[in-house]
Protein backbone atom coordinates (compact mmCIF):
# COMPACT_ATOMS: atom_id res chain seq x y z
CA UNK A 1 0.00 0.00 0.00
CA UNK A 2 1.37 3.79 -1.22
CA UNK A 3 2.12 5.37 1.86
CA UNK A 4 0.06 8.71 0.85
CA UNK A 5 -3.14 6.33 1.04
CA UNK A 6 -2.12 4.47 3.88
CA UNK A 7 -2.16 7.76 6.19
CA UNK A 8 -5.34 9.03 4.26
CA UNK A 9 -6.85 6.09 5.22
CA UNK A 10 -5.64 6.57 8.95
CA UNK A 11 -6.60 10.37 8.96
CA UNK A 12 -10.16 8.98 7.83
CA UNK A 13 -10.48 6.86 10.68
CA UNK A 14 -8.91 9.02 13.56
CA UNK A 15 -11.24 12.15 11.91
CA UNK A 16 -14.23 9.70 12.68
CA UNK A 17 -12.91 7.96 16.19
CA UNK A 18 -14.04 9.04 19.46
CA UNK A 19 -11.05 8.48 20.74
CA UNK A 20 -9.67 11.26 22.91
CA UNK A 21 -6.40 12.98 22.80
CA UNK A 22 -4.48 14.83 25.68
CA UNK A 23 -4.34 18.53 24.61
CA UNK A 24 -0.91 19.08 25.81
CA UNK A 25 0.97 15.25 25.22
CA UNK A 26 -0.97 14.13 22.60
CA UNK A 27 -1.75 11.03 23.82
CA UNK A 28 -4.48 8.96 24.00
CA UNK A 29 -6.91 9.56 26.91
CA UNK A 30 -7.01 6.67 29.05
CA UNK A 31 -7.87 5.94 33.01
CA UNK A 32 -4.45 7.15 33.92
CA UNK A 33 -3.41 10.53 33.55
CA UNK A 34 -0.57 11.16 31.21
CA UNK A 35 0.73 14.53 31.92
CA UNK A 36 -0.84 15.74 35.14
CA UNK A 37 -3.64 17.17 32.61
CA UNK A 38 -7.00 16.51 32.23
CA UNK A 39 -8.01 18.43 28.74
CA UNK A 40 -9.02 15.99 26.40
CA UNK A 41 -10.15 16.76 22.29
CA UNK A 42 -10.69 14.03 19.57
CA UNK A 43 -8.68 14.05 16.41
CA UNK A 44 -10.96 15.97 14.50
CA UNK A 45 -10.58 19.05 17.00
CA UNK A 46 -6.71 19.27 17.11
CA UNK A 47 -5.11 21.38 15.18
CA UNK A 48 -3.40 20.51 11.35
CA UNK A 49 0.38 20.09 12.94
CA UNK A 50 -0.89 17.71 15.72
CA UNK A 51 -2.77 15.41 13.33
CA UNK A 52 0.14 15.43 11.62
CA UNK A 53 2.16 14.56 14.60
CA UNK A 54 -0.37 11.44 16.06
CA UNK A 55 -0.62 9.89 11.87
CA UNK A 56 3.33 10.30 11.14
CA UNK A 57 3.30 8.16 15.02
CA UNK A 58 1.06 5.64 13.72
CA UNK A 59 3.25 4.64 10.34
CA UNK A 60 5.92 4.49 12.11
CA UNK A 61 4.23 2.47 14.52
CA UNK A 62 3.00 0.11 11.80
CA UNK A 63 6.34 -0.02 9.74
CA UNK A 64 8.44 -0.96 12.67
CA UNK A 65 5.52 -3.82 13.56
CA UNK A 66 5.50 -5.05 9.86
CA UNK A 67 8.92 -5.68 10.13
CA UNK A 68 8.81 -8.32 12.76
């Protein structure tokens, strides 16, 4: 799969997740706190950069999984 479809396809599911983000780490919101914060946003409310930021995260994630 072309990379530039790959993280389309990942923008297209993270702009339609519920999943939370930390406004200040960026990471996903879970029962623990990850910064000391407690300001949560889904994907589709952070800012250009930061999606950037959390899709780059996730093909690198992938790539250095596929090559296990």
């Amino acid at each position: 799969m072309k990379i530039k479809s790959f993280k389309a396809e990942i923008r297209y599911n993270l702009m339609h997740s519920s999943t939370e983000y930390c406004c200040y780490c960026n990471d996903v919101k879970t029962f623990l706190s990850c910064c000391k914060e407690n300001h949560f946003v889904t994907f589709a409310d952070l800012d250009d950069e930061t999606q950037d930021e959390i899709i780059n995260k996730e093909v690198e994630e992938y790539e250095a999984w596929s090559k296990t």
